[in-house]
C-alpha atoms as a PDB file:
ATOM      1  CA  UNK A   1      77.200 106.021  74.305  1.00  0.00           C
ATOM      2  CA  UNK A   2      77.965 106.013  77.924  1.00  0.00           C
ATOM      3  CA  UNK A   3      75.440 104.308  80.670  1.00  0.00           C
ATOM      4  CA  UNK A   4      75.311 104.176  83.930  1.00  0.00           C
ATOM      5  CA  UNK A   5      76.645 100.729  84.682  1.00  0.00           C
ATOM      6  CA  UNK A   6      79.683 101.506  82.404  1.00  0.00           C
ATOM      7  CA  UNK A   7      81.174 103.457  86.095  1.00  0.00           C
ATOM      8  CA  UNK A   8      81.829 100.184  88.665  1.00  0.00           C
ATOM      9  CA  UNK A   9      83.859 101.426  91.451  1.00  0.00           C
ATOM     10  CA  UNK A  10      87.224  99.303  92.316  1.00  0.00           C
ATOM     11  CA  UNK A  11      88.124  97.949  95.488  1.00  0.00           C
ATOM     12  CA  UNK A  12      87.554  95.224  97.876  1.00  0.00           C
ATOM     13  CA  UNK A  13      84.697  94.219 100.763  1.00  0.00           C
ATOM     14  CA  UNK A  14      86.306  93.803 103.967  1.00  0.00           C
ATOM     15  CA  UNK A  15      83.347  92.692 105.567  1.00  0.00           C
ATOM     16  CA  UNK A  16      80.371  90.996 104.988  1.00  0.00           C
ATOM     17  CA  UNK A  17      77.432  91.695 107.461  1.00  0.00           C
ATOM     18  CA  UNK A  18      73.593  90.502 107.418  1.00  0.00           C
ATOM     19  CA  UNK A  19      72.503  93.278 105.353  1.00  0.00           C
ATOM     20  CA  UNK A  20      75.390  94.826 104.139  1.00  0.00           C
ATOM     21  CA  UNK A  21      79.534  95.004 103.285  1.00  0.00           C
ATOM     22  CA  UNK A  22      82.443  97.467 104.339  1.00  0.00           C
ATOM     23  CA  UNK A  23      83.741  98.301 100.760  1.00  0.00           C
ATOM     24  CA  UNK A  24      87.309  99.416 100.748  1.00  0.00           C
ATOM     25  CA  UNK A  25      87.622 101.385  97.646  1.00  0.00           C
ATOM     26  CA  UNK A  26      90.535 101.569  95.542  1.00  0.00           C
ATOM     27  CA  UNK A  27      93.059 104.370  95.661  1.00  0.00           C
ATOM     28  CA  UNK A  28      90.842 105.574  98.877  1.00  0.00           C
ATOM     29  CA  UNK A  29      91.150 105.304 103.070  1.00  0.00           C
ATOM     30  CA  UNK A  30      87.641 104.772 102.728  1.00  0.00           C
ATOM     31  CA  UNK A  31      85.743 101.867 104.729  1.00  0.00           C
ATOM     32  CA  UNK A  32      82.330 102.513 103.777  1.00  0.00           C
ATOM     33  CA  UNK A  33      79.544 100.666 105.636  1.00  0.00           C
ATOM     34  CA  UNK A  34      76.645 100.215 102.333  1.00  0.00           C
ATOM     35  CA  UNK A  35      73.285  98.094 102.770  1.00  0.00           C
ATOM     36  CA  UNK A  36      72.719  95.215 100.367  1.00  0.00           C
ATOM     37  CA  UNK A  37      69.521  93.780  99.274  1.00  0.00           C
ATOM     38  CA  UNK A  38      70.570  90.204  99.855  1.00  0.00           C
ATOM     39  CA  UNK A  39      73.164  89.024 102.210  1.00  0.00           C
ATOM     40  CA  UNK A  40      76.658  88.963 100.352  1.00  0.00           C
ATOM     41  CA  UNK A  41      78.573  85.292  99.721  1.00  0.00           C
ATOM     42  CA  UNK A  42      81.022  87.101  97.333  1.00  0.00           C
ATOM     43  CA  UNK A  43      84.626  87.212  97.225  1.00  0.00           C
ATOM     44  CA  UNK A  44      85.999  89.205 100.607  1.00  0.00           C
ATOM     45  CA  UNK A  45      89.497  91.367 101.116  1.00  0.00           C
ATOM     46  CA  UNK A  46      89.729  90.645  96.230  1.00  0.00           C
ATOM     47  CA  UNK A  47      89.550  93.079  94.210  1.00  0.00           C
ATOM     48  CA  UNK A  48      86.333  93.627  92.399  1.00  0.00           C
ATOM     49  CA  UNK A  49      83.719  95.778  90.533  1.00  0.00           C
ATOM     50  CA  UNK A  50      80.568  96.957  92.297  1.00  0.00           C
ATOM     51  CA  UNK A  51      78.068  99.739  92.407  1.00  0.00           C
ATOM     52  CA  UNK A  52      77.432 102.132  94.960  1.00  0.00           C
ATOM     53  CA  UNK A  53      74.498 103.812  94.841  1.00  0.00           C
ATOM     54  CA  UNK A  54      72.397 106.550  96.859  1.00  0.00           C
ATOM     55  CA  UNK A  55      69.572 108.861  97.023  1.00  0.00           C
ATOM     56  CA  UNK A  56      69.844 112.372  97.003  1.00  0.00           C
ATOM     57  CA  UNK A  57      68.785 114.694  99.467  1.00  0.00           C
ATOM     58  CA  UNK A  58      69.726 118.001  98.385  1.00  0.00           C
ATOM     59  CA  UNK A  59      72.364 118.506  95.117  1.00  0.00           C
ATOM     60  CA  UNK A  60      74.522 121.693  94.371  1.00  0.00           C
ATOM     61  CA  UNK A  61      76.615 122.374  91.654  1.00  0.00           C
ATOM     62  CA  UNK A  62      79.956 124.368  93.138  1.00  0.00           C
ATOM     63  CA  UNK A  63      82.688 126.299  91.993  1.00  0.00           C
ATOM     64  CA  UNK A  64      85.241 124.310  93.418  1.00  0.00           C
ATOM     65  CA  UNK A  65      86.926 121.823  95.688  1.00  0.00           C
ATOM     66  CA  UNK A  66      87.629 118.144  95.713  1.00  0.00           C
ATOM     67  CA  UNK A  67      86.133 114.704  95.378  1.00  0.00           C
ATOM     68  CA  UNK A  68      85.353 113.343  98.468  1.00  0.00           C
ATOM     69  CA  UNK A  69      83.005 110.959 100.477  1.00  0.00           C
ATOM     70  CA  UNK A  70      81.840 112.257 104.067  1.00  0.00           C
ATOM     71  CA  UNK A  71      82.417 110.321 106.855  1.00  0.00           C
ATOM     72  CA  UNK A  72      85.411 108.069 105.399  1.00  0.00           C
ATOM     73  CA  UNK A  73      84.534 105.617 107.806  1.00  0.00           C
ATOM     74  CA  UNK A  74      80.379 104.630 107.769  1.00  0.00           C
ATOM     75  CA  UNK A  75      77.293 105.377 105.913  1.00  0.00           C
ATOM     76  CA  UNK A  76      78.033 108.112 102.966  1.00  0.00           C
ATOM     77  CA  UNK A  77      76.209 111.036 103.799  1.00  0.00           C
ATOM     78  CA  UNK A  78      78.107 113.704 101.438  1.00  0.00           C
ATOM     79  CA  UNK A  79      79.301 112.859  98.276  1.00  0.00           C
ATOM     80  CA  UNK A  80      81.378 115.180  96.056  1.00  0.00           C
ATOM     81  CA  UNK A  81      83.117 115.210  92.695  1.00  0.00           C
ATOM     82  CA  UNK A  82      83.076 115.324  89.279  1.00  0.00           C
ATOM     83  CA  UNK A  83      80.237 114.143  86.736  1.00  0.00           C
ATOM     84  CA  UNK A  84      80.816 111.294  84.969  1.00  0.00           C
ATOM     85  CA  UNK A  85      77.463 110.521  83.527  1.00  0.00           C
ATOM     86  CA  UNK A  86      73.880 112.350  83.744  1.00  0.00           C
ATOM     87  CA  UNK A  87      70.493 110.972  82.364  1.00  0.00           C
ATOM     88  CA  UNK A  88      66.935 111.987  83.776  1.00  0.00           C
ATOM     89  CA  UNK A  89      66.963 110.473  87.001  1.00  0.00           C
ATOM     90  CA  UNK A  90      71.016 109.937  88.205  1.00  0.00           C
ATOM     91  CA  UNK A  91      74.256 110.894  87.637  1.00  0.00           C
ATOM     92  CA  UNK A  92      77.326 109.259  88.591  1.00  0.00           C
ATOM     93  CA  UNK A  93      80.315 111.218  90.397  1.00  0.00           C
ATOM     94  CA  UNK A  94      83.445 110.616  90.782  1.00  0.00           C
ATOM     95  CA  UNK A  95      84.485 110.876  94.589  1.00  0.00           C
ATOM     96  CA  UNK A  96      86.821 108.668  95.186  1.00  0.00           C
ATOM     97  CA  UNK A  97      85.028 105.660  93.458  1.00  0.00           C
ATOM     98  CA  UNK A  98      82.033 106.117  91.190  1.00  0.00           C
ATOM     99  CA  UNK A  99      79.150 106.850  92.997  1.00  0.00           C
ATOM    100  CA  UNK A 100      75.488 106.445  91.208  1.00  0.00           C
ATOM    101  CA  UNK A 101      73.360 109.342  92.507  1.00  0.00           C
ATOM    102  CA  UNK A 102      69.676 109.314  91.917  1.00  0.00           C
ATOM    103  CA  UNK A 103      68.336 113.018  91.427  1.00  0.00           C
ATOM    104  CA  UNK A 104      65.986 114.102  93.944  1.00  0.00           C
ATOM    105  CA  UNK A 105      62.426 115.347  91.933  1.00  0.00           C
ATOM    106  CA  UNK A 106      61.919 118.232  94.473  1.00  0.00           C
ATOM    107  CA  UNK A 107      63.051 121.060  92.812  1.00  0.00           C
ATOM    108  CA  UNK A 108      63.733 122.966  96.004  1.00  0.00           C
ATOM    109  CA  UNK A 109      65.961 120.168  96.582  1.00  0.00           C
ATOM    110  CA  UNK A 110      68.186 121.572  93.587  1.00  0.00           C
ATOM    111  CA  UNK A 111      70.567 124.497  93.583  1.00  0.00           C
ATOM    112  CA  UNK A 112      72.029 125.052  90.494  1.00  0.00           C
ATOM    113  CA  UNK A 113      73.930 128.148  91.524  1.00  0.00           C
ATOM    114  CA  UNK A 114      77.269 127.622  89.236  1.00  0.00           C
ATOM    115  CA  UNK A 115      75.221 126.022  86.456  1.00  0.00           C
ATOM    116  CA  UNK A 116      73.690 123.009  85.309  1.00  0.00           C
ATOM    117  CA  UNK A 117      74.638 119.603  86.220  1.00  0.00           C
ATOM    118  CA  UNK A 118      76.588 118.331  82.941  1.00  0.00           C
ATOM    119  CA  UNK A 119      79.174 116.212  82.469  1.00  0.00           C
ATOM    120  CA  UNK A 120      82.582 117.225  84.147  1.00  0.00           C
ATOM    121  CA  UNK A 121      80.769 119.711  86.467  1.00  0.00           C
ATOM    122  CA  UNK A 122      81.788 120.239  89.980  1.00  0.00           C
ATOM    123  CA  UNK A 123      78.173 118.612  92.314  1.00  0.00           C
ATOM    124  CA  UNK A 124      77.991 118.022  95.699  1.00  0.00           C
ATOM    125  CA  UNK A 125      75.196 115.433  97.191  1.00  0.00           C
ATOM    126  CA  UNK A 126      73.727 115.121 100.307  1.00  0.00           C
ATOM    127  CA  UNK A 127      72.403 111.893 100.571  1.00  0.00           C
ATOM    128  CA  UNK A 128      69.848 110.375 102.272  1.00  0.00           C
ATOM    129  CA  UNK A 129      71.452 107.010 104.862  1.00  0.00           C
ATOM    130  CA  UNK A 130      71.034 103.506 103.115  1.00  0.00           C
ATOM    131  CA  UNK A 131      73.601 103.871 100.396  1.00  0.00           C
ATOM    132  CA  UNK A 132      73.807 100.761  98.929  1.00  0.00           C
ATOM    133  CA  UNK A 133      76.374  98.237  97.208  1.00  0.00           C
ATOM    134  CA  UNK A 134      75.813  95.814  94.363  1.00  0.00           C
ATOM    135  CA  UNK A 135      78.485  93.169  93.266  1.00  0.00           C
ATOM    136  CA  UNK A 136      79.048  93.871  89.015  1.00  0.00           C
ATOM    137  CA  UNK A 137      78.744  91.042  87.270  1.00  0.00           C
ATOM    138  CA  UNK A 138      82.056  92.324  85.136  1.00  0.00           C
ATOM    139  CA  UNK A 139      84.975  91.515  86.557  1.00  0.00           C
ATOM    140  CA  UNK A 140      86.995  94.987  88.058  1.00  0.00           C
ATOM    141  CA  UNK A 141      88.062  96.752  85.146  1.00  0.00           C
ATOM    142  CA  UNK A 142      90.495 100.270  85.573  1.00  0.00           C
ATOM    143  CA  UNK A 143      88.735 103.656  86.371  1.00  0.00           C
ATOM    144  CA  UNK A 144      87.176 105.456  83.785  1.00  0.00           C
ATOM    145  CA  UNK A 145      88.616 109.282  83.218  1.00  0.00           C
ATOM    146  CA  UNK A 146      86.616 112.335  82.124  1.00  0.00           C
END
């Protein structure tokens, strides 16, 4: 069975800052600007594996549209795609890259309008700032599919 570190996203880090990168994903125009706990000595401008995470603000499910991070330069602040993965407390979409949501507990903060979050269904996120990024400790392996 499926968990949620099994969804690294591809790509490279660009640039290394005090408390955070610029992750270039793979396949993307993205330069996103995510916080780290610890300043990063990894590998800069190779490809790699990481995590990018964030906290939900508010999460729909909608009837259609894209996969997309918003702005594609900066902090995430929307985050839309496809499930990959869903447990009780995150789900990871596909936008791009694999993103690792965490579920806000609100339920106001909720809209299920075109269903339930499951596997394969359409989500948007709004997300609160501080996205972060976490180097895997597997080396970067191809995109999973759903």
């Amino acid at each position: 069975m499926a968990g949620i570190t099994d969804f690294p996203a591809r790509g490279r880090v660009t640039e290394a800052k005090p408390d955070g990168v610029i992750f270039a994903p793979s396949n993307t125009t993205y330069l996103l600007q995510l916080q780290t706990a610890t300043r990063y000595d990894g590998p800069l401008n190779e490809l790699i594996g990481a995590f990018v995470r964030a906290k939900a603000r508010k999460i729909y499910t909608v009837p259609s549209g894209g996969g997309f991070v918003a702005p594609i330069f900066g902090p995430p602040r929307i985050i839309q795609g496809r499930t990959l993965y869903v447990d009780d407390g995150n789900i990871v979409i596909r936008a791009g890259l694999p993103i690792i949501v965490e579920i806000p507990t609100d339920d106001d903060a909720i809209d299920l309008s075109v269903g339930p979050i499951a596997v394969g269904a359409l989500v948007n996120a709004v997300v609160f700032p501080g996205a972060s990024f976490e180097l895997s400790p597997a080396p970067a392996a191809a995109p999973q599919r759903v």
